[in-house]
PDB file of N, CA and C in Angstrom:
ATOM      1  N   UNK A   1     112.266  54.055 124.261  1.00  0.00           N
ATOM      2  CA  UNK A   1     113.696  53.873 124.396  1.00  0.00           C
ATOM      3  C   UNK A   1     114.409  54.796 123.408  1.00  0.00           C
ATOM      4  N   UNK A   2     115.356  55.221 123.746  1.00  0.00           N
ATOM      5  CA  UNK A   2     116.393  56.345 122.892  1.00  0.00           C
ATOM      6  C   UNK A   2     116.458  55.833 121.943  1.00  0.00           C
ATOM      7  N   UNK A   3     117.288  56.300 120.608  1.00  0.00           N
ATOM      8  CA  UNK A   3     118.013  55.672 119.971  1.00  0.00           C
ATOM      9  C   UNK A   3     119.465  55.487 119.957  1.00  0.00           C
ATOM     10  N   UNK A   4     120.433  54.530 120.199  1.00  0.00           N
ATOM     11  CA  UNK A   4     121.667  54.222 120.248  1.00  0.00           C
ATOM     12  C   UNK A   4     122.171  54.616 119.303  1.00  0.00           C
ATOM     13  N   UNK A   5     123.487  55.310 119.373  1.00  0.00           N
ATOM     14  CA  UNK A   5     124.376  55.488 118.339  1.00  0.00           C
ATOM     15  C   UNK A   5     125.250  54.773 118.174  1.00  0.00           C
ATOM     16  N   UNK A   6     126.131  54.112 117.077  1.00  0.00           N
ATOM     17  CA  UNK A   6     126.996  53.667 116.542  1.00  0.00           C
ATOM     18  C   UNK A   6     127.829  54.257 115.680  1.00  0.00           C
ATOM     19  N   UNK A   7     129.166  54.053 116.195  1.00  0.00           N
ATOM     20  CA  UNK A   7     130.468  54.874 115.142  1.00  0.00           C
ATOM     21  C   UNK A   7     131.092  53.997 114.486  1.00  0.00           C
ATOM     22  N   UNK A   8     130.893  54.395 112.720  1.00  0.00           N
ATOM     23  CA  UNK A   8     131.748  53.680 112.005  1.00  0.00           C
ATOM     24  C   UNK A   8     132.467  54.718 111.311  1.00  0.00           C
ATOM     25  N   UNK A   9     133.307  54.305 111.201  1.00  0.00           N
ATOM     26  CA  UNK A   9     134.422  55.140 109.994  1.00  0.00           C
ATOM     27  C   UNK A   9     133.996  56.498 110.528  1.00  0.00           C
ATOM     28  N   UNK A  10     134.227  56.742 111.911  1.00  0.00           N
ATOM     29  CA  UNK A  10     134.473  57.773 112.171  1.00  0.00           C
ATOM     30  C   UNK A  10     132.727  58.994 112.047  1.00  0.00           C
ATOM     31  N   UNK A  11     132.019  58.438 111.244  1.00  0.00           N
ATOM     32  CA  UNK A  11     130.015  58.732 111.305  1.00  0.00           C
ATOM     33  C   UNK A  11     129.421  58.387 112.660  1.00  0.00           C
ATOM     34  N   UNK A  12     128.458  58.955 113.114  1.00  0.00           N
ATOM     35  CA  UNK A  12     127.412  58.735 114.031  1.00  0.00           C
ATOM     36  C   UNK A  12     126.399  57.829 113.281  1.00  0.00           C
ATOM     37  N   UNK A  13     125.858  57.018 113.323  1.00  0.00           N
ATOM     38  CA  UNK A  13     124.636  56.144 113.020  1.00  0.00           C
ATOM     39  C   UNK A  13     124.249  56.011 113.970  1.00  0.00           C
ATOM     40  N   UNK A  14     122.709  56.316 113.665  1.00  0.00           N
ATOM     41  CA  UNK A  14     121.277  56.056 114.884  1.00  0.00           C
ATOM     42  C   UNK A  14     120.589  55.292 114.086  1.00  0.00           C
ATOM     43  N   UNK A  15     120.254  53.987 114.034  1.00  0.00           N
ATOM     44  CA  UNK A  15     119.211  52.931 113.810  1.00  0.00           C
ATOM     45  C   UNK A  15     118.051  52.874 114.899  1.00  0.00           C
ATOM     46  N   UNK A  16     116.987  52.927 114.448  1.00  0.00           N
ATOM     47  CA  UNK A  16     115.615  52.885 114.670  1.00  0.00           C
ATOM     48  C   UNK A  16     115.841  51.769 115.858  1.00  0.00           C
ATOM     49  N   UNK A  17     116.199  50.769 115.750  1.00  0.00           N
ATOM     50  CA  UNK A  17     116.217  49.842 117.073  1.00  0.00           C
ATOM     51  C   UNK A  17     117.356  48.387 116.440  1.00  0.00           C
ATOM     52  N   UNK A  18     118.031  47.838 117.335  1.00  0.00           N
ATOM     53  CA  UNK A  18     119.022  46.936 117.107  1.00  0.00           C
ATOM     54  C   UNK A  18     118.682  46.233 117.862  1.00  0.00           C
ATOM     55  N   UNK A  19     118.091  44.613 117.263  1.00  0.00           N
ATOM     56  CA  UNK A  19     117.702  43.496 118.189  1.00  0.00           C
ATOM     57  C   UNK A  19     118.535  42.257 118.167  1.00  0.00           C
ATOM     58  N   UNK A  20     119.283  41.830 119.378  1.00  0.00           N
ATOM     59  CA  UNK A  20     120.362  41.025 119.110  1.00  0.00           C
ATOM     60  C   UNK A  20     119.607  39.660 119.477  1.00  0.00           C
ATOM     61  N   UNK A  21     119.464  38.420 119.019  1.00  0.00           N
ATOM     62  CA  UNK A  21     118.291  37.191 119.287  1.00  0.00           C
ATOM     63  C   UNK A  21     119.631  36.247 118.975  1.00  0.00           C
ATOM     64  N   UNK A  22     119.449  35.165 119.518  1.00  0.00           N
ATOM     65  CA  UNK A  22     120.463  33.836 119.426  1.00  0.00           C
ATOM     66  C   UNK A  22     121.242  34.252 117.930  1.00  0.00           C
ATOM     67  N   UNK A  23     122.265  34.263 118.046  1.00  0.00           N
ATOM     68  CA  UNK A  23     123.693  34.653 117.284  1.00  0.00           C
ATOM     69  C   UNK A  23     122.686  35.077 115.875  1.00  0.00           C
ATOM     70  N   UNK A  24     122.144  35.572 116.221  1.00  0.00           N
ATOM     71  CA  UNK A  24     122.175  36.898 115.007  1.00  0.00           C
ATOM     72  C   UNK A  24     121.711  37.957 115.584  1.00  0.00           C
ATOM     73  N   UNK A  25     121.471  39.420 114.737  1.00  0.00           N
ATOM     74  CA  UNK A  25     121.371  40.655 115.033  1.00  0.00           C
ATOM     75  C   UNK A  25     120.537  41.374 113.902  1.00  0.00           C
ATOM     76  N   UNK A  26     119.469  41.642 114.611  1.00  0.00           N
ATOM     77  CA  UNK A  26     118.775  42.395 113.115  1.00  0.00           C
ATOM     78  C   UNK A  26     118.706  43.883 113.360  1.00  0.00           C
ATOM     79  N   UNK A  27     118.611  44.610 112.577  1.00  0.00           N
ATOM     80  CA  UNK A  27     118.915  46.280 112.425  1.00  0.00           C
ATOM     81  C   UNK A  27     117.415  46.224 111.704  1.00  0.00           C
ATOM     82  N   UNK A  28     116.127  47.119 112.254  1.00  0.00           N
ATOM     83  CA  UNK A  28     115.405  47.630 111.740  1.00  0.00           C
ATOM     84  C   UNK A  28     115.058  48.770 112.057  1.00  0.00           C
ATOM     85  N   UNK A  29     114.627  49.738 110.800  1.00  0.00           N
ATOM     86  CA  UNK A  29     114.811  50.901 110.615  1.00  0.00           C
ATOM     87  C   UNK A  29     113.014  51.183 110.168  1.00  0.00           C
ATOM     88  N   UNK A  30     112.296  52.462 110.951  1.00  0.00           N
ATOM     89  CA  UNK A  30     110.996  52.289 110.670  1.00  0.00           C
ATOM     90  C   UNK A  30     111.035  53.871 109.767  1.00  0.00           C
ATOM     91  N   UNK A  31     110.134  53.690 108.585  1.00  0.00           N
ATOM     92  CA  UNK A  31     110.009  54.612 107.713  1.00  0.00           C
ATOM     93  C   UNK A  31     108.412  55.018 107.359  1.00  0.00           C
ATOM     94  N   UNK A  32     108.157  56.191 106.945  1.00  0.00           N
ATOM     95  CA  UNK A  32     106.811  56.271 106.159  1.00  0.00           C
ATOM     96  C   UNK A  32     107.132  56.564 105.264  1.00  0.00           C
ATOM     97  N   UNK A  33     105.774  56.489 104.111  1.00  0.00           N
ATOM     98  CA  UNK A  33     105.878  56.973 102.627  1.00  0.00           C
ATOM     99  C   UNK A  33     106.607  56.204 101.541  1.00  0.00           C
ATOM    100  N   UNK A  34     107.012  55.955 100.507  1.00  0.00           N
ATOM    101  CA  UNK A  34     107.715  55.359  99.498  1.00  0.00           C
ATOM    102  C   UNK A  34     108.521  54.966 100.046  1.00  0.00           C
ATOM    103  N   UNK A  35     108.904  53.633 100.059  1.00  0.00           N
ATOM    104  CA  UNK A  35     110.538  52.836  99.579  1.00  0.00           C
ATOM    105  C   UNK A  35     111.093  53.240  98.574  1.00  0.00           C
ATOM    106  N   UNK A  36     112.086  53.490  98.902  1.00  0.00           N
ATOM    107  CA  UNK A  36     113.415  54.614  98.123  1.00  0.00           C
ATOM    108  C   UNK A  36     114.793  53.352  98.666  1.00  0.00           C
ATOM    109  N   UNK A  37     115.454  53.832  97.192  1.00  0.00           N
ATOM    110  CA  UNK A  37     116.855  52.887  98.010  1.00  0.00           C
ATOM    111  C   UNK A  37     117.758  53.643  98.584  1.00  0.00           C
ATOM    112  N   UNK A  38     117.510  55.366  99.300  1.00  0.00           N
ATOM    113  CA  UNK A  38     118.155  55.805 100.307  1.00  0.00           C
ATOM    114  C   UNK A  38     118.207  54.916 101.466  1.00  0.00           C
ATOM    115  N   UNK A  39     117.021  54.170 101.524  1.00  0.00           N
ATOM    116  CA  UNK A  39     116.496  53.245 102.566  1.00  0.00           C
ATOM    117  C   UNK A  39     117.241  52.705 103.059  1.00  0.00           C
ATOM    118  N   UNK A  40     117.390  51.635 102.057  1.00  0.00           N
ATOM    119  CA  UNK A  40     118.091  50.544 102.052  1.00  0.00           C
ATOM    120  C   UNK A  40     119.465  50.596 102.026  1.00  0.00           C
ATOM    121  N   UNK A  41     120.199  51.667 101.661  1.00  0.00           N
ATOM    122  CA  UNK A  41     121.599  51.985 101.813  1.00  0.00           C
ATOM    123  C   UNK A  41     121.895  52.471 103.194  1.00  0.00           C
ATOM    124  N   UNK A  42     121.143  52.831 103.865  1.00  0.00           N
ATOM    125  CA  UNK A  42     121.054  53.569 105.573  1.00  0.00           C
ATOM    126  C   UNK A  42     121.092  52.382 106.164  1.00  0.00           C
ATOM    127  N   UNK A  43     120.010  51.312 105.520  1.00  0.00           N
ATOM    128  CA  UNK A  43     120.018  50.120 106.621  1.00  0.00           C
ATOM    129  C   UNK A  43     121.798  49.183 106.383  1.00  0.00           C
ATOM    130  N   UNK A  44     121.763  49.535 105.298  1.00  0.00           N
ATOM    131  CA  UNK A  44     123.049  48.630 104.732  1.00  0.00           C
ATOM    132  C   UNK A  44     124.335  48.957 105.528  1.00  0.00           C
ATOM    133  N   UNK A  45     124.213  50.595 105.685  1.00  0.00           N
ATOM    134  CA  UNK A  45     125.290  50.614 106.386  1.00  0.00           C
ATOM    135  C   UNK A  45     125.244  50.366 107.781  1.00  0.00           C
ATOM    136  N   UNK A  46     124.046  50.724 108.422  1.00  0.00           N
ATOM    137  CA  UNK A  46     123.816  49.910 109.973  1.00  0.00           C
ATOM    138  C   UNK A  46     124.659  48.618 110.380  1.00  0.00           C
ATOM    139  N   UNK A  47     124.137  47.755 109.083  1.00  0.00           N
ATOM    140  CA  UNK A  47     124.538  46.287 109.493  1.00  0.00           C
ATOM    141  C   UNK A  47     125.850  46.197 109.219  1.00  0.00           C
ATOM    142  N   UNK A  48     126.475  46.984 108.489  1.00  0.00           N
ATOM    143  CA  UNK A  48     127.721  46.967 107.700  1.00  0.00           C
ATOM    144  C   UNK A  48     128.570  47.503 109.280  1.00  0.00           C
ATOM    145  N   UNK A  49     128.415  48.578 109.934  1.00  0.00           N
ATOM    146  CA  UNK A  49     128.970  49.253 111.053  1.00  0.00           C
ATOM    147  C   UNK A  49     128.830  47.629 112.389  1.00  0.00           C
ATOM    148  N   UNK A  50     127.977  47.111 112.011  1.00  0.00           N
ATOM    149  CA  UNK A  50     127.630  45.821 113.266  1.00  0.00           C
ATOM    150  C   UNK A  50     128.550  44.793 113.061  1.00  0.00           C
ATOM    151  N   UNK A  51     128.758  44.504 111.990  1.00  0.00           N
ATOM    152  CA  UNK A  51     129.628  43.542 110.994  1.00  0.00           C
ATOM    153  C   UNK A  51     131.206  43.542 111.525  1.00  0.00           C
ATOM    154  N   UNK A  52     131.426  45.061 111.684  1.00  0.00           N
ATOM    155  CA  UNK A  52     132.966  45.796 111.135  1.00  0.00           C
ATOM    156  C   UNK A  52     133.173  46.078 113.564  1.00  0.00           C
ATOM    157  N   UNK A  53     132.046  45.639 113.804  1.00  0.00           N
ATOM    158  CA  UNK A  53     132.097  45.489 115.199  1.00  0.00           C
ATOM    159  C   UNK A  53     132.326  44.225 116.252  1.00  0.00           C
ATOM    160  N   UNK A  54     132.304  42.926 115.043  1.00  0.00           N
ATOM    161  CA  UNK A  54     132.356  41.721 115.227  1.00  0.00           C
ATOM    162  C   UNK A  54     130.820  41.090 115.624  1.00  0.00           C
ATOM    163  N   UNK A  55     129.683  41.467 115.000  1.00  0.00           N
ATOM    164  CA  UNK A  55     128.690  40.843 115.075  1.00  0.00           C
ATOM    165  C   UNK A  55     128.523  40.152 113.689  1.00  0.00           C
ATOM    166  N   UNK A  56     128.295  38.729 113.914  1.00  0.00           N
ATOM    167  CA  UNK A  56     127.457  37.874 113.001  1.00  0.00           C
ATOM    168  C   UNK A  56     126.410  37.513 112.701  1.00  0.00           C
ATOM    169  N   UNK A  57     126.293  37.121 111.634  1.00  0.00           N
ATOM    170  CA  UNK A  57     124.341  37.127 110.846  1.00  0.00           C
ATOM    171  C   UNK A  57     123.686  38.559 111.315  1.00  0.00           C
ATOM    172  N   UNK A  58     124.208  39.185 110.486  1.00  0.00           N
ATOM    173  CA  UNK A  58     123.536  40.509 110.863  1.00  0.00           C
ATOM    174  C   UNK A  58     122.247  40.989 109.571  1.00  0.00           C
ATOM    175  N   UNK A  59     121.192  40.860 110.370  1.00  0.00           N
ATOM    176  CA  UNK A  59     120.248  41.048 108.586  1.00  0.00           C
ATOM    177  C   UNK A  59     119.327  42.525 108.922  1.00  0.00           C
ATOM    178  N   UNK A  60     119.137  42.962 107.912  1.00  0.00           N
ATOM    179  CA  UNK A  60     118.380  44.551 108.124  1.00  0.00           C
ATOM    180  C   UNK A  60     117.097  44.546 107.427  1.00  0.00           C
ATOM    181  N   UNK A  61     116.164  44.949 107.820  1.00  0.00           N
ATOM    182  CA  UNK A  61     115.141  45.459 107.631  1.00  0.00           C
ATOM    183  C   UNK A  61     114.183  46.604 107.852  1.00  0.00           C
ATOM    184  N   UNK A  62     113.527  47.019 106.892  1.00  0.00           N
ATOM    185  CA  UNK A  62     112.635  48.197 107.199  1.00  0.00           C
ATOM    186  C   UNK A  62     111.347  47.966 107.377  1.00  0.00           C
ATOM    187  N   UNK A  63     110.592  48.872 108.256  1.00  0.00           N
ATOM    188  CA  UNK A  63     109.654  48.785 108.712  1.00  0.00           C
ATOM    189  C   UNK A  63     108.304  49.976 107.923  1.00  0.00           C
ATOM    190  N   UNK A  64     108.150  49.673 106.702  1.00  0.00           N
ATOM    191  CA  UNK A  64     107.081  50.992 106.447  1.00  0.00           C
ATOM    192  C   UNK A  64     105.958  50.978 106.836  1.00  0.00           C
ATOM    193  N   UNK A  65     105.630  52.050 107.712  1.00  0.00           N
ATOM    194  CA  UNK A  65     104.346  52.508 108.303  1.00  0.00           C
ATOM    195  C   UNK A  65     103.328  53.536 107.964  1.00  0.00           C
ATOM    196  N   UNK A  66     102.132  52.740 107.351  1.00  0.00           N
ATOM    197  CA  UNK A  66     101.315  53.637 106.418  1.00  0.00           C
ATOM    198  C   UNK A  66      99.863  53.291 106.932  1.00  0.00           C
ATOM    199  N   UNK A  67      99.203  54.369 106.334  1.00  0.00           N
ATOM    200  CA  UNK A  67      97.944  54.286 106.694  1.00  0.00           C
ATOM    201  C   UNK A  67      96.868  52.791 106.470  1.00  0.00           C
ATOM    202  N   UNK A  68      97.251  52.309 105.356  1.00  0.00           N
ATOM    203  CA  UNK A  68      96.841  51.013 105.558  1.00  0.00           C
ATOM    204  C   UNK A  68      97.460  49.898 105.874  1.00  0.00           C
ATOM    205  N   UNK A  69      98.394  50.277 106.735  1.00  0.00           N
ATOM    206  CA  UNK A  69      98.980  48.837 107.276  1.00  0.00           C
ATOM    207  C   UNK A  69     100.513  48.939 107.718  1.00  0.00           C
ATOM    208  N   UNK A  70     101.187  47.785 107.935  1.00  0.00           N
ATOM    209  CA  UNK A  70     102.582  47.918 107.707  1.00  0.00           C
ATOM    210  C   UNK A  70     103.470  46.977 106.937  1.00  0.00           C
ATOM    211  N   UNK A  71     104.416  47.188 106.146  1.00  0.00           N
ATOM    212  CA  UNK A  71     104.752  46.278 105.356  1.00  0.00           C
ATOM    213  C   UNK A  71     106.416  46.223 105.917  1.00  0.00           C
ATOM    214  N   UNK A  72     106.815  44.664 105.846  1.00  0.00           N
ATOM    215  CA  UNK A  72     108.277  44.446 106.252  1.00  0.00           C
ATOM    216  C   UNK A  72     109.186  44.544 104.980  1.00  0.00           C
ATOM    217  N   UNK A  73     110.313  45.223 104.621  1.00  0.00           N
ATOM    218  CA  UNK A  73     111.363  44.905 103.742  1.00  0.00           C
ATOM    219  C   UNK A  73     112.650  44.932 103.884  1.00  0.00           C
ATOM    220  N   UNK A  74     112.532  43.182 103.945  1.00  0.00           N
ATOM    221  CA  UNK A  74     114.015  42.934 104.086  1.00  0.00           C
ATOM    222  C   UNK A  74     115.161  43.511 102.799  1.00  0.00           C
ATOM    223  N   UNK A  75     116.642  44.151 103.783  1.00  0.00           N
ATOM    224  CA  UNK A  75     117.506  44.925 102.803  1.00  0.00           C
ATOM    225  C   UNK A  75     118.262  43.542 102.517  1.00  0.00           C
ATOM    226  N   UNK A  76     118.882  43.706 101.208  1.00  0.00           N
ATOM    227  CA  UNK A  76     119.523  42.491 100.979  1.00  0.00           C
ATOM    228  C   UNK A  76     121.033  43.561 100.860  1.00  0.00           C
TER     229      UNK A  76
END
């Protein structure tokens, strides 16, 4: 599946995939290599653009994908 764009403040945002489940909405974003808080500021603004769109409980997470495994981290 593509990735969808979203316009906030006038930016293009492409999030990795946007899953909308009984009144909430999660934004996860799949990465390799180090967690960096570029990360987490990309995901922040995802949810922040979903928010400012009239979606509620909007929570973000990243998806790092590495050779031994995958690990979930939720953005606060």
């Amino acid at each position: 599946m593509k990735e969808q764009a979203l316009i906030h403040n006038g930016e293009e945002l492409r999030p990795d995939r946007v899953v909308f489940s009984k009144g909430e909405t999660w934004v996860v974003d799949f990465k390799t290599g180090v967690e960096n808080d570029e990360h987490h500021e990309q995901v922040r603004n995802y949810c922040e653009a979903l928010r400012s769109m009239g979606y509620e409980k909007v929570k973000g997470y990243l998806l790092y994908l590495r050779e031994e495994g995958a690990e979930v981290v939720e953005v606060m």
